[in-house]
N, C-alpha and C. Protein backbone atom coordinates (compact mmCIF):
# COMPACT_ATOMS: atom_id res chain seq x y z
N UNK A 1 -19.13 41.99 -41.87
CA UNK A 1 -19.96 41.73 -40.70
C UNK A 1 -20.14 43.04 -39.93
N UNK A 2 -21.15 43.46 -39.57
CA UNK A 2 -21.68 44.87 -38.64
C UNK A 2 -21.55 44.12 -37.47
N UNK A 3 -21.60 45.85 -36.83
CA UNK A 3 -20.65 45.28 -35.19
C UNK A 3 -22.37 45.03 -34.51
N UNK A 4 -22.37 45.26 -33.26
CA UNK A 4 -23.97 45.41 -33.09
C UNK A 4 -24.35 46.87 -32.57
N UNK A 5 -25.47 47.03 -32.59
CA UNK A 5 -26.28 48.02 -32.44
C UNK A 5 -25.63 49.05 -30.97
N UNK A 6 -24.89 50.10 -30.81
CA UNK A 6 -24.72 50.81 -29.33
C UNK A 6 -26.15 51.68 -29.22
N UNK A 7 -27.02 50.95 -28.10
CA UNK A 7 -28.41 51.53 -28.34
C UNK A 7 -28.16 53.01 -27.08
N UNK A 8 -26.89 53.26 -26.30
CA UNK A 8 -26.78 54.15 -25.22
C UNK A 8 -27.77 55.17 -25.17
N UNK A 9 -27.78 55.85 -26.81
CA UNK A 9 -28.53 57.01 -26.97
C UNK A 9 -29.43 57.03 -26.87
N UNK A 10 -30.28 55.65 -27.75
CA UNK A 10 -31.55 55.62 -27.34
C UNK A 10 -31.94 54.85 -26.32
N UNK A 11 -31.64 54.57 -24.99
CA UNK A 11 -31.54 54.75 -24.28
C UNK A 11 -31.64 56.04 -22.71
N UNK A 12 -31.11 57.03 -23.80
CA UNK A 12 -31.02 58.49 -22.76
C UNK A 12 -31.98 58.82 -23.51
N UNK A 13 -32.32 59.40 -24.73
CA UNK A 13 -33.38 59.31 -25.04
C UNK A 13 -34.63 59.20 -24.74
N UNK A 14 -34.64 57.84 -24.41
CA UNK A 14 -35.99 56.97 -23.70
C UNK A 14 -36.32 57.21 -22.30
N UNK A 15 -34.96 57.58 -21.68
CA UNK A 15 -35.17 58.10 -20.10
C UNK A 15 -35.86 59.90 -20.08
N UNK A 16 -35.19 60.30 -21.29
CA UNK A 16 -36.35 61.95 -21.48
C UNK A 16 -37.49 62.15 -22.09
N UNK A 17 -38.07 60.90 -22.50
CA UNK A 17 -39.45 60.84 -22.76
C UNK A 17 -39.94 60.46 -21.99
N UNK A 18 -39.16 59.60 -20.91
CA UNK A 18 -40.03 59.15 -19.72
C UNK A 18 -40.54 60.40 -18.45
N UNK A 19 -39.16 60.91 -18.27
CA UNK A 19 -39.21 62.26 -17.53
C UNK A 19 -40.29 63.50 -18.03
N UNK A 20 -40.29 63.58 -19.57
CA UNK A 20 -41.13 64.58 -19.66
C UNK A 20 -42.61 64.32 -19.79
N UNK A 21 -42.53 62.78 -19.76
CA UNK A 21 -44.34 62.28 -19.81
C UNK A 21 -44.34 62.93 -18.46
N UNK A 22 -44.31 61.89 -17.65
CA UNK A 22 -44.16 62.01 -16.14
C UNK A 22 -44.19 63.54 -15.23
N UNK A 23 -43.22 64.69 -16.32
CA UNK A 23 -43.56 65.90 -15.57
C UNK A 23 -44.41 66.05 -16.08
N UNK A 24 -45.38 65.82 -17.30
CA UNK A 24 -46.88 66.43 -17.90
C UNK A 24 -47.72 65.58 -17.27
N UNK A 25 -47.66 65.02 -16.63
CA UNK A 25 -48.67 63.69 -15.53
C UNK A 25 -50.01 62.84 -16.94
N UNK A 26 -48.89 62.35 -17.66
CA UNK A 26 -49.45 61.94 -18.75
C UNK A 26 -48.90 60.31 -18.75
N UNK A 27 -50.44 59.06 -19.02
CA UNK A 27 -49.49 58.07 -18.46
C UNK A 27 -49.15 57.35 -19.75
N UNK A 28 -48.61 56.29 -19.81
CA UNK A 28 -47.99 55.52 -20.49
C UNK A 28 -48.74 54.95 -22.41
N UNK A 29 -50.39 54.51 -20.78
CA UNK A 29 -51.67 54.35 -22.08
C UNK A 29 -52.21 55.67 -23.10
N UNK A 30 -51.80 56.94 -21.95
CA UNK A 30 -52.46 58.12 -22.62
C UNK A 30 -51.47 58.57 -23.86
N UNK A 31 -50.00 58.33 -23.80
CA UNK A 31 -49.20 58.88 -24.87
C UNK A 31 -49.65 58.34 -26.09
N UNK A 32 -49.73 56.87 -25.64
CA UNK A 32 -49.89 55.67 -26.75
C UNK A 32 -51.03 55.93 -27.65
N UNK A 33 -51.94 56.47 -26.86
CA UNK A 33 -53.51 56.31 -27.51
C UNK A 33 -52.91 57.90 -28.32
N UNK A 34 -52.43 58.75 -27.89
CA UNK A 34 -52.33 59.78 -28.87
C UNK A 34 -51.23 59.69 -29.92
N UNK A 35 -50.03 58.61 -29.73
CA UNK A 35 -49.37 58.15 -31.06
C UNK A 35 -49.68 57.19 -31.64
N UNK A 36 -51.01 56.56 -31.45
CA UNK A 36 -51.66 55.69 -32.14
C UNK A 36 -51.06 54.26 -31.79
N UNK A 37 -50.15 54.22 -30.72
CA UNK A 37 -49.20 53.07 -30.26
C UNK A 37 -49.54 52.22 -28.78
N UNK A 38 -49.27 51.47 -28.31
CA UNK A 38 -49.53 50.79 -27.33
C UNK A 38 -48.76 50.93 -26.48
N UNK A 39 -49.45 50.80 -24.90
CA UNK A 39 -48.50 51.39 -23.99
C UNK A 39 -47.20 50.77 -23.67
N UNK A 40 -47.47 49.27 -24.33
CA UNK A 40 -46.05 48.46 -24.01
C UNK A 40 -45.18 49.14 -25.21
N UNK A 41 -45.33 49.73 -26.33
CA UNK A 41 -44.58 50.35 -27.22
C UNK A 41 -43.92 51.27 -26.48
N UNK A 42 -44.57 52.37 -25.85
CA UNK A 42 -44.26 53.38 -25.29
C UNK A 42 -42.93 52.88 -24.30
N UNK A 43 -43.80 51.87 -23.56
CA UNK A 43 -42.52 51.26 -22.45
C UNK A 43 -41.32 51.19 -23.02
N UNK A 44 -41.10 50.68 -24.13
CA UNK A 44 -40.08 49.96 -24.78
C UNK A 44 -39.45 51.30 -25.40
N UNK A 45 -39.85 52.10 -25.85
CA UNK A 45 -39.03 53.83 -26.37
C UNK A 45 -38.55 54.06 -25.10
N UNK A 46 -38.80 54.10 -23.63
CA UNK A 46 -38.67 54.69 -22.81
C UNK A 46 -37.23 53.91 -22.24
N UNK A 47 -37.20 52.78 -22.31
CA UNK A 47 -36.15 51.89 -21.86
C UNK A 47 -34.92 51.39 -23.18
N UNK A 48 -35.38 52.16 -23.94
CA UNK A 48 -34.53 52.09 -25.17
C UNK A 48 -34.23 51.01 -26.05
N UNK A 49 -35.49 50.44 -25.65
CA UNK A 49 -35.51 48.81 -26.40
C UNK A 49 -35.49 49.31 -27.81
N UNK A 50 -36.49 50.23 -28.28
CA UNK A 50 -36.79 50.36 -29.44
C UNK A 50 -36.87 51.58 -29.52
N UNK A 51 -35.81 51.93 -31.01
CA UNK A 51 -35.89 53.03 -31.05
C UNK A 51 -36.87 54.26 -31.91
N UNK A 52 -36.80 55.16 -30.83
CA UNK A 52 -38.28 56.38 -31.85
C UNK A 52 -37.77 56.96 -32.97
N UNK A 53 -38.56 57.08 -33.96
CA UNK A 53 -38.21 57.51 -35.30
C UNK A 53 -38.30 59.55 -35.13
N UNK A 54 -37.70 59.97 -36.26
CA UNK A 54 -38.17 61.44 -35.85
C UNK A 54 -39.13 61.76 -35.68
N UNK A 55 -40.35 61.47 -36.59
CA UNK A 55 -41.53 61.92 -36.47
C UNK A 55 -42.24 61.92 -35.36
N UNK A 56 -41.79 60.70 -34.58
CA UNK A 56 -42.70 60.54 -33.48
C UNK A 56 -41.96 61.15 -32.52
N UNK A 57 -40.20 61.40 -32.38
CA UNK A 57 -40.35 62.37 -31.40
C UNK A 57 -40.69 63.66 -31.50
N UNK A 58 -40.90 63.74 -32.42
CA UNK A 58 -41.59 65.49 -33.13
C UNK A 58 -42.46 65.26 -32.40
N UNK A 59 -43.67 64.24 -32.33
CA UNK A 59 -45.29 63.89 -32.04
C UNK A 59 -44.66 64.47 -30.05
N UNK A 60 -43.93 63.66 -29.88
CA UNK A 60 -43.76 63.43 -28.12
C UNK A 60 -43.81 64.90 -27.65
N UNK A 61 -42.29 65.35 -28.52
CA UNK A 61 -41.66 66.24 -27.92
C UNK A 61 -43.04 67.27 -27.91
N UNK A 62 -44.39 67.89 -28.99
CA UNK A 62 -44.82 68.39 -29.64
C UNK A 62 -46.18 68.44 -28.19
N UNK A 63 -46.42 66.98 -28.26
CA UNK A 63 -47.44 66.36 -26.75
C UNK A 63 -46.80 66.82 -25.64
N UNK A 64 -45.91 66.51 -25.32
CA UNK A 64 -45.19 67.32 -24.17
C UNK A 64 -44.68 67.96 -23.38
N UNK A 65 -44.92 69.44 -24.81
CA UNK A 65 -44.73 70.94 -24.32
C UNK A 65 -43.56 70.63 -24.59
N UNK A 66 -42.34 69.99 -24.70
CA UNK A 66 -40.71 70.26 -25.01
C UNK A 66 -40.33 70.93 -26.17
N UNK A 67 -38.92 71.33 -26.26
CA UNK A 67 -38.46 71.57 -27.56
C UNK A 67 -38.16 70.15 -28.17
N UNK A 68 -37.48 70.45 -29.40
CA UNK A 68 -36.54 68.71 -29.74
C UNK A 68 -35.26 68.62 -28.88
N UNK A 69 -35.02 70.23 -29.50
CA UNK A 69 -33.67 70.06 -28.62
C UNK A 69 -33.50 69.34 -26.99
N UNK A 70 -34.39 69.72 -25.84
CA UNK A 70 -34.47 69.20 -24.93
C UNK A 70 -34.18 67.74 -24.77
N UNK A 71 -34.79 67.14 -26.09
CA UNK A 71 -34.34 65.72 -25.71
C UNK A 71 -32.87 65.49 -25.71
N UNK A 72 -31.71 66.23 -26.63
CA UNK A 72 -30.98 65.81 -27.31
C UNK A 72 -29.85 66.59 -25.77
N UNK A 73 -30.35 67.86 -25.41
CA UNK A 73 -29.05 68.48 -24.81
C UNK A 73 -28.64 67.93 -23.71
N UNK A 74 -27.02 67.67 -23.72
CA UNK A 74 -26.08 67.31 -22.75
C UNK A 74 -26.10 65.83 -22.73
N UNK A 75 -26.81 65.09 -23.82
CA UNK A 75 -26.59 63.80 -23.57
C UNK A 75 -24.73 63.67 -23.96
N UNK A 76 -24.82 62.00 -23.67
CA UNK A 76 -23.05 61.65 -23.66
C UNK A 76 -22.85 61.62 -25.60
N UNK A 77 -22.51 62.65 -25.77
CA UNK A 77 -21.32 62.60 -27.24
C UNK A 77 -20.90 61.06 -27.74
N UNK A 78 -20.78 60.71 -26.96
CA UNK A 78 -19.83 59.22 -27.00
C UNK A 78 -20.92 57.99 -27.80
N UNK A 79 -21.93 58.43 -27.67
CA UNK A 79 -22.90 57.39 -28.32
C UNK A 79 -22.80 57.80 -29.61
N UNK A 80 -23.30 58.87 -29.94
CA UNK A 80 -22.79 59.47 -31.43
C UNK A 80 -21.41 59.42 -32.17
N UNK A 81 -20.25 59.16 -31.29
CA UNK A 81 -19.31 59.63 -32.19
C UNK A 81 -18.29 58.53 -33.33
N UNK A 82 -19.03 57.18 -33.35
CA UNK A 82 -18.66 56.28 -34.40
C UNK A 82 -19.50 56.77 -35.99
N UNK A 83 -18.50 57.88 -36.43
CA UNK A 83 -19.02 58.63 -38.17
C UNK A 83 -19.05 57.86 -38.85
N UNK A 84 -17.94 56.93 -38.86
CA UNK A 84 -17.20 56.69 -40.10
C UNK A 84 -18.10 56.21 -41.20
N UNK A 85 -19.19 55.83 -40.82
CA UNK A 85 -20.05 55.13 -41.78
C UNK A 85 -20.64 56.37 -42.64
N UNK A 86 -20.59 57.54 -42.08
CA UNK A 86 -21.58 58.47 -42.96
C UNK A 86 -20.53 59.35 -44.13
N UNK A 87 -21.21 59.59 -45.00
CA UNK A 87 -19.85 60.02 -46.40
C UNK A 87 -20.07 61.89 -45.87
N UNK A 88 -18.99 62.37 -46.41
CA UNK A 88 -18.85 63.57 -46.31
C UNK A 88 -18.78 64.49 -47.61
């Protein structure tokens, strides 16, 4: 049995796509129409309902003037740090 989903990350995540739309004064409908997605999609990346695949934060980060890294730095470690599932 799998435990359930710790969505934290995407979550913080979703709060720095929201921040960096928002500093590019780009709205919700306008991201959407340029990832080919709907603005309630968008909503839902932003609140971490659902999570963004790489490509599309490539697309965001790419729309947004950010690096990737930006999304990722100083978030909490702690969402990431259940490995055990990945082989070494």
């Amino acid at each position: 049995m799998s435990k359930p989903h710790d969505n934290s990350m995407d979550i913080q995540i979703g709060q720095r796509i929201k921040r960096a739309r928002q500093e590019a004064a780009v709205t919700q409908h306008e991201l959407g129409e340029i990832l080919g997605r709907s603005s309630q999609q968008i909503h839902k990346y932003e609140q971490g309902s659902n999570r963004v695949s790489a490509g599309t934060l490539y697309t965001i980060a790419q729309v947004l003037d950010r690096s990737l890294d930006w999304f990722f730095s100083g978030l909490d470690q702690g969402a990431a740090s259940d490995t055990s599932h990945w082989s070494h």
